[in-house]
N, C-alpha and C. Protein backbone atom coordinates (compact mmCIF):
# COMPACT_ATOMS: atom_id res chain seq x y z
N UNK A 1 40.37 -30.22 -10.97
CA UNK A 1 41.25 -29.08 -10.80
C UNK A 1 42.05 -29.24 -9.51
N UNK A 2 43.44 -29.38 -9.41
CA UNK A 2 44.01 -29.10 -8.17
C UNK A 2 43.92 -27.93 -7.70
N UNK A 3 44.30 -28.12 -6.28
CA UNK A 3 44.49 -27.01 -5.54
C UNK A 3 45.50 -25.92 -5.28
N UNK A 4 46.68 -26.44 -6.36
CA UNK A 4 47.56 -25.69 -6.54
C UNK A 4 47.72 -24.73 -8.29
N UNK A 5 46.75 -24.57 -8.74
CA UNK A 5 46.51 -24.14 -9.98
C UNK A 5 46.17 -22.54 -9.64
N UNK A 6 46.68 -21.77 -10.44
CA UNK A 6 46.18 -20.20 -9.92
C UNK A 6 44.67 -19.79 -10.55
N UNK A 7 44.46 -20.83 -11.47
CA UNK A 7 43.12 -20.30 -11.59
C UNK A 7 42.33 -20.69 -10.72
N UNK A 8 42.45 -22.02 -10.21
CA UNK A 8 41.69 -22.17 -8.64
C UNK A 8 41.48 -21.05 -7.50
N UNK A 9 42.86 -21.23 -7.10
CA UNK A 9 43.11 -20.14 -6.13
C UNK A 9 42.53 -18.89 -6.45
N UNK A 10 42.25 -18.24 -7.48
CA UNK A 10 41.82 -17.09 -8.25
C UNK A 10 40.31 -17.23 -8.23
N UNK A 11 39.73 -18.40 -8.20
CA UNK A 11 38.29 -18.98 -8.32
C UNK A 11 37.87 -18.63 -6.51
N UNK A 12 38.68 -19.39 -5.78
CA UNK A 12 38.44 -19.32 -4.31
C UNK A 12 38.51 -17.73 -3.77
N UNK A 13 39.25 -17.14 -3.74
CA UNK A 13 39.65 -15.96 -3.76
C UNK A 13 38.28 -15.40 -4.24
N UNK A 14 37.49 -15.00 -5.56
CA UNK A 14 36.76 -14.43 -5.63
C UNK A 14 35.63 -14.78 -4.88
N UNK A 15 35.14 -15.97 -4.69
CA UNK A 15 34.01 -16.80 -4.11
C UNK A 15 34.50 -16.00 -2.49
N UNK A 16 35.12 -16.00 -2.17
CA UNK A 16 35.26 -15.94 -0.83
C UNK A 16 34.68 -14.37 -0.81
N UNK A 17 35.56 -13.64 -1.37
CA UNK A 17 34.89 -12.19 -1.94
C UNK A 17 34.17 -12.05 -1.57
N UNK A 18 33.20 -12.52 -2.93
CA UNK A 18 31.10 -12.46 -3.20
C UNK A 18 30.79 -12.84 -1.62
N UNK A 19 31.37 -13.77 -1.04
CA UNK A 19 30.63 -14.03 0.22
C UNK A 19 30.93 -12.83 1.49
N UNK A 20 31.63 -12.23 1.51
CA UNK A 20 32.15 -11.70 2.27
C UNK A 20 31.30 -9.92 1.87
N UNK A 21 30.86 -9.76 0.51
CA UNK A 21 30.40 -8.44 0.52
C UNK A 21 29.04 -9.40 0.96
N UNK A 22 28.40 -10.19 0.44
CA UNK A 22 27.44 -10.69 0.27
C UNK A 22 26.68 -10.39 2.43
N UNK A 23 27.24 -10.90 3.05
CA UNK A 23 27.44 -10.90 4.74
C UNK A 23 27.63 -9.31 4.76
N UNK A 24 28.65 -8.57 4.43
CA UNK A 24 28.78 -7.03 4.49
C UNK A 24 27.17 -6.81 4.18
N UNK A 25 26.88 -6.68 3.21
CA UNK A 25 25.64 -5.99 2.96
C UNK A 25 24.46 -6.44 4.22
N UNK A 26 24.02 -7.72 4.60
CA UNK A 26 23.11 -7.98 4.70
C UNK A 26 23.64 -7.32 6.43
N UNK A 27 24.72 -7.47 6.61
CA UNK A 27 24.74 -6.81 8.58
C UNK A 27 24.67 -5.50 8.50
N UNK A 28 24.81 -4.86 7.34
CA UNK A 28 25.04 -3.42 7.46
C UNK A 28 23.41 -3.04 7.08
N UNK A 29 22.53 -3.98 6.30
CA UNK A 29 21.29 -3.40 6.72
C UNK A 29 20.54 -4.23 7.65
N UNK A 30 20.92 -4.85 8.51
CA UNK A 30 20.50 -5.55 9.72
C UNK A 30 20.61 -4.16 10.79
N UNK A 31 22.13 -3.78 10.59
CA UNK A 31 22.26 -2.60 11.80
C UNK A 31 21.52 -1.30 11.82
N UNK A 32 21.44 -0.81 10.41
CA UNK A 32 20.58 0.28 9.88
C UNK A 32 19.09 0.21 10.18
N UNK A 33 18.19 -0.91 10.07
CA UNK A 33 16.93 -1.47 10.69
C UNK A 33 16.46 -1.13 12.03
N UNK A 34 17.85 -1.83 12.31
CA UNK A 34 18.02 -1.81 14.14
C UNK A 34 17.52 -0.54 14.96
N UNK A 35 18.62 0.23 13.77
CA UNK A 35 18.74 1.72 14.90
C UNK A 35 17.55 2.38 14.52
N UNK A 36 17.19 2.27 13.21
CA UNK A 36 15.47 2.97 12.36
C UNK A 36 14.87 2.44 13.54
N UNK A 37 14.24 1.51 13.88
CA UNK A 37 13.55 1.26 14.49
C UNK A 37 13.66 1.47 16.07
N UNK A 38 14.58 1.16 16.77
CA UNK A 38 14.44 1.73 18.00
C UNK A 38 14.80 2.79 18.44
N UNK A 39 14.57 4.03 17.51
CA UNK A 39 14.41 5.14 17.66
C UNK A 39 12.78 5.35 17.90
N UNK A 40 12.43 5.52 19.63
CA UNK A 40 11.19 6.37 19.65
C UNK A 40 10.11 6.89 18.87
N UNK A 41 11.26 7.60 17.65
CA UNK A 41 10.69 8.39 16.89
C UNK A 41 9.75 7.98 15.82
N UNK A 42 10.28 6.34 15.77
CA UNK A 42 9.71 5.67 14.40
C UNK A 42 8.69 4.72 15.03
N UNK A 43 8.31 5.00 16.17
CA UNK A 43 7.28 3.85 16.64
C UNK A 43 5.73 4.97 17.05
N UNK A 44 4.93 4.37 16.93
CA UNK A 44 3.53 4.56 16.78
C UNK A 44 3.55 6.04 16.04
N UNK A 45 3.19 6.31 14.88
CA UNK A 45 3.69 7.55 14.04
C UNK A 45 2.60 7.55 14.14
N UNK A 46 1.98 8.54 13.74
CA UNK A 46 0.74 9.16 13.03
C UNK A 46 0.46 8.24 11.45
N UNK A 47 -0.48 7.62 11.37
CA UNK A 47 -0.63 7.05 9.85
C UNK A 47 -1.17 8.09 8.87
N UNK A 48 -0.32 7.75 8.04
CA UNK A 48 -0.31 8.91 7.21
C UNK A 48 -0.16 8.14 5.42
N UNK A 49 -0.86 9.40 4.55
CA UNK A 49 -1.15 8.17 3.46
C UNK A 49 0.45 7.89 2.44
N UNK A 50 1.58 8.28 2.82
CA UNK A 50 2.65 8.17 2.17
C UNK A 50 3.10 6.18 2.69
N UNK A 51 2.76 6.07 3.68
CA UNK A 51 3.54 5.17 4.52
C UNK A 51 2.64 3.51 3.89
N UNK A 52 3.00 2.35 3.72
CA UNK A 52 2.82 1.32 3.15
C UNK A 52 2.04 0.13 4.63
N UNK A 53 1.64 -0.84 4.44
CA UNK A 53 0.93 -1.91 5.47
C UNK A 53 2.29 -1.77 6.28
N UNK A 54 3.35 -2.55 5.61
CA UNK A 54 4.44 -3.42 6.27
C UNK A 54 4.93 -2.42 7.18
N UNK A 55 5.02 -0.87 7.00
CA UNK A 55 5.23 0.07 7.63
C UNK A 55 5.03 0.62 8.82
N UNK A 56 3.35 0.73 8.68
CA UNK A 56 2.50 0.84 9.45
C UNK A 56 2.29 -0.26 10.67
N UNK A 57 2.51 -1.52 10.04
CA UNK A 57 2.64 -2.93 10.96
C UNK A 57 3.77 -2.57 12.27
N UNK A 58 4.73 -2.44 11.61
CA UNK A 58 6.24 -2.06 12.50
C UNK A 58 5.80 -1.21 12.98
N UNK A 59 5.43 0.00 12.93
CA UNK A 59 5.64 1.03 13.65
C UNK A 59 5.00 1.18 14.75
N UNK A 60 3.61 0.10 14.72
CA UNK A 60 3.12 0.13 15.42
C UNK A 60 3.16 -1.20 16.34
N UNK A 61 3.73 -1.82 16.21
CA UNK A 61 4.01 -3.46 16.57
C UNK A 61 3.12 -4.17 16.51
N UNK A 62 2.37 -4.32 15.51
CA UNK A 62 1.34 -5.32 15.07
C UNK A 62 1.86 -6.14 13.88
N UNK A 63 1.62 -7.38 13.58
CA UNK A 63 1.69 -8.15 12.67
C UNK A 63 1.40 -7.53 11.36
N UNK A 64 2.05 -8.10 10.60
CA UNK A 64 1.78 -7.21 9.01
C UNK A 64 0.31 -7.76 8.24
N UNK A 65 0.08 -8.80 8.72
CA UNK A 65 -1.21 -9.57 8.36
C UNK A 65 -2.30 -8.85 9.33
N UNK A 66 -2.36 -8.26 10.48
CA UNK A 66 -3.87 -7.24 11.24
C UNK A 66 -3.97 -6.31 10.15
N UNK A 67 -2.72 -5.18 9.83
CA UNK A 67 -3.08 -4.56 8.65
C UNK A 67 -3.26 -4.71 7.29
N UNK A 68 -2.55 -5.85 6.48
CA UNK A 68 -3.07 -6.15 5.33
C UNK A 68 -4.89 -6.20 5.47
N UNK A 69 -5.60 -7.35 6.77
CA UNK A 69 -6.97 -7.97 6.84
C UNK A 69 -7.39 -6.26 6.57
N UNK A 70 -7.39 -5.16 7.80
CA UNK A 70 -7.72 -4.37 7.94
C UNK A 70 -7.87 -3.32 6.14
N UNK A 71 -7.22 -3.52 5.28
CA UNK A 71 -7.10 -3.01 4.15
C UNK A 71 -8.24 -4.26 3.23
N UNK A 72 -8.37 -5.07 3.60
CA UNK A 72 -9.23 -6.23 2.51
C UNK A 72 -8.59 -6.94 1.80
N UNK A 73 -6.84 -6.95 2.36
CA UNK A 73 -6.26 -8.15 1.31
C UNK A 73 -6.73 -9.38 1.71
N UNK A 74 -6.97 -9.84 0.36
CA UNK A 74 -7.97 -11.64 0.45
C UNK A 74 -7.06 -12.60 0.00
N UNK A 75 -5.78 -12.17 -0.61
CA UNK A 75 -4.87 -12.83 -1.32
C UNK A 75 -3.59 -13.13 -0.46
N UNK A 76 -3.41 -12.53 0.60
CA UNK A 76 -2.64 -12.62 1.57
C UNK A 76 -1.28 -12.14 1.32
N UNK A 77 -1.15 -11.68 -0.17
CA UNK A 77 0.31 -11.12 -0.45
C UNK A 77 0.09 -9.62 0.19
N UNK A 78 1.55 -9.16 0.58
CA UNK A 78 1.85 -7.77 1.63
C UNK A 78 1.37 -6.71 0.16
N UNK A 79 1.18 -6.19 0.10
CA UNK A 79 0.76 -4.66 -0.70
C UNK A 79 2.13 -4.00 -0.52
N UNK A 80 2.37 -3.58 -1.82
CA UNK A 80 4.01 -2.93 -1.90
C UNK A 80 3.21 -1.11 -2.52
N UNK A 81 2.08 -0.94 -1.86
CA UNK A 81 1.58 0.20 -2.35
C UNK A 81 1.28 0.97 -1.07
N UNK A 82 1.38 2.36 -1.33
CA UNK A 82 1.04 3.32 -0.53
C UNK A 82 -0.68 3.20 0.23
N UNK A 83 -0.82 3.71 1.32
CA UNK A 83 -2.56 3.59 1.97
C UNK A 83 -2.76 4.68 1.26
N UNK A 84 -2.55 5.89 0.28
CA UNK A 84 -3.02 6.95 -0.31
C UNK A 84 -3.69 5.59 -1.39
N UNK A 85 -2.33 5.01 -2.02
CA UNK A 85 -2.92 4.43 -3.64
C UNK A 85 -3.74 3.37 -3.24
N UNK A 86 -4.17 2.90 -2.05
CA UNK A 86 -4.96 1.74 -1.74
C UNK A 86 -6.11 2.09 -1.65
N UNK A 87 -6.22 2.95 -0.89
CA UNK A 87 -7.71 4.06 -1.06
C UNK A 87 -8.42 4.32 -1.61
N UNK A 88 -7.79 4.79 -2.90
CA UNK A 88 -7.74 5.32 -4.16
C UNK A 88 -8.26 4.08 -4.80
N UNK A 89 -7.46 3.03 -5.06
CA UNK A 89 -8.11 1.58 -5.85
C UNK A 89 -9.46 1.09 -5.04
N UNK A 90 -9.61 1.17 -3.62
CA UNK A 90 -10.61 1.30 -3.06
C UNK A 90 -11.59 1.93 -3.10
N UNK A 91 -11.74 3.16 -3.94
CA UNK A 91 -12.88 3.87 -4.09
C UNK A 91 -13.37 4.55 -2.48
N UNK A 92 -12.38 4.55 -1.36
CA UNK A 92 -12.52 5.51 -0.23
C UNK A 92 -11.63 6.36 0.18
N UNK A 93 -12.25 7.35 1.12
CA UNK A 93 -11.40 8.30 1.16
C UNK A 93 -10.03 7.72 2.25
N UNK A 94 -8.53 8.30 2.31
CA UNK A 94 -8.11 7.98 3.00
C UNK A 94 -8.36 8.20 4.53
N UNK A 95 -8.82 9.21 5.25
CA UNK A 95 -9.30 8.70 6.49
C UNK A 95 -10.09 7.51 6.64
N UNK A 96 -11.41 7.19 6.17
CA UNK A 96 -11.64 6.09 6.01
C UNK A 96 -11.04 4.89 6.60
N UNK A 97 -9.80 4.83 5.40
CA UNK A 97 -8.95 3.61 5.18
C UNK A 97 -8.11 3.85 6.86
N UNK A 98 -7.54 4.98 6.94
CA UNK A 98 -7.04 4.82 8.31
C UNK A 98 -7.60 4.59 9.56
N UNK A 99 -8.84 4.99 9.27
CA UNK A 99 -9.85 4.33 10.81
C UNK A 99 -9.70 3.21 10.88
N UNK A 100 -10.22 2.05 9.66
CA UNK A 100 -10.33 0.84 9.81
C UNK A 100 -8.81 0.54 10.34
N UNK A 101 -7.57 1.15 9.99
CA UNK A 101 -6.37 0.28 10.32
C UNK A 101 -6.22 0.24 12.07
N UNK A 102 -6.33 2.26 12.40
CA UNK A 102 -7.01 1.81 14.03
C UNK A 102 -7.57 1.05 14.41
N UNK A 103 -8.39 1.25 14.09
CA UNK A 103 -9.52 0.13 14.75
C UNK A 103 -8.89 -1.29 14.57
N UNK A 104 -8.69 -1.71 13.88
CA UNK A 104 -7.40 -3.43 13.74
C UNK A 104 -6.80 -3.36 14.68
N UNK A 105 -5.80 -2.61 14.22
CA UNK A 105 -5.04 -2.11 15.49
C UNK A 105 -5.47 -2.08 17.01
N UNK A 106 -6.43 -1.17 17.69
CA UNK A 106 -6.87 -1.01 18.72
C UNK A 106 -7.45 -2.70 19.26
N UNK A 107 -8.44 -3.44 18.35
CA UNK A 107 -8.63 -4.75 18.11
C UNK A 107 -7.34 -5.74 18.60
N UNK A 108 -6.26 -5.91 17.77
CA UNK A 108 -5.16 -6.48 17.75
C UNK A 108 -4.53 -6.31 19.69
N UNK A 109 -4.44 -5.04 19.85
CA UNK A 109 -3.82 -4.40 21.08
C UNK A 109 -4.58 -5.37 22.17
N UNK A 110 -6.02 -5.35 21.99
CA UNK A 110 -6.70 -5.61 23.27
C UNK A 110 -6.59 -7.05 22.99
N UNK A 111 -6.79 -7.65 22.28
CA UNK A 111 -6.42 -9.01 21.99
C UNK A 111 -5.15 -10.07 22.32
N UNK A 112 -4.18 -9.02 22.34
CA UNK A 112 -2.71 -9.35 22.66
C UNK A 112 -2.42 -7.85 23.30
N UNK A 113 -2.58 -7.86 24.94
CA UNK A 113 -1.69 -6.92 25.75
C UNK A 113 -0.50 -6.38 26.01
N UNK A 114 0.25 -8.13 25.89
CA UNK A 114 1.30 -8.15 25.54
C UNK A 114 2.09 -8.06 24.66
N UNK A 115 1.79 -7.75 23.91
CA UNK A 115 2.68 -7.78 22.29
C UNK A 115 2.97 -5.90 21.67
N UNK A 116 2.65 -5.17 22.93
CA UNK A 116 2.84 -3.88 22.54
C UNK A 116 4.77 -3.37 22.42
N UNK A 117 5.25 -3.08 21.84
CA UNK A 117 6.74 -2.20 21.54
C UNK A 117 6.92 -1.49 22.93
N UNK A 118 7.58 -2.14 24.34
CA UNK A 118 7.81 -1.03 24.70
C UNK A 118 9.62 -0.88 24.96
């Protein structure tokens, strides 16, 4: 195909497009992340059973793997489920489940001093 054919140009043109929303999307939720997160507000929350591992990890600045261990994942994939529905498949109550993530947590903290969000 030359480069002077309009269906080319018409080919390039769209490609350039796709790439260009493709970059749009991914900075516009790069920036949205950004600001979620270093808002005060979203760091060390209260755990609560709506909120997910990966959640709970961030918010508290621990690795997403202290809280998966802390929940009993053996499979090492992240849990795309609520600590209510983990509980629940767990056969414990959710306080329970949230002590142990403290306690990881508190574990994790003293282990690495440095690695706290400030």
């Amino acid at each position: 195909m030359s480069l002077r054919t309009p269906r080319f140009r018409l080919a390039l043109r769209i490609g350039f497009a796709a790439a260009l929303l493709f970059v749009a999307v991914f900075a516009v939720r790069t920036v949205a992340s950004l600001i979620y997160w270093s808002d005060e507000a979203h760091q060390e929350q209260p755990i609560e059973g709506w909120m997910m591992p990966g959640y709970v990890g961030r918010s508290w600045g621990v690795p997403r793997e202290v809280i998966e261990a802390a929940l009993g994942a053996q499979d090492g994939a992240p849990s795309r489920r609520s600590l209510e529905q983990i509980a629940e498949a767990q056969g414990i109550t959710l306080p329970e489940l949230i002590a142990r993530i403290e306690m990881a947590i508190a574990d994790f903290r003293r282990a690495h001093p440095d690695s706290r969000n400030d």
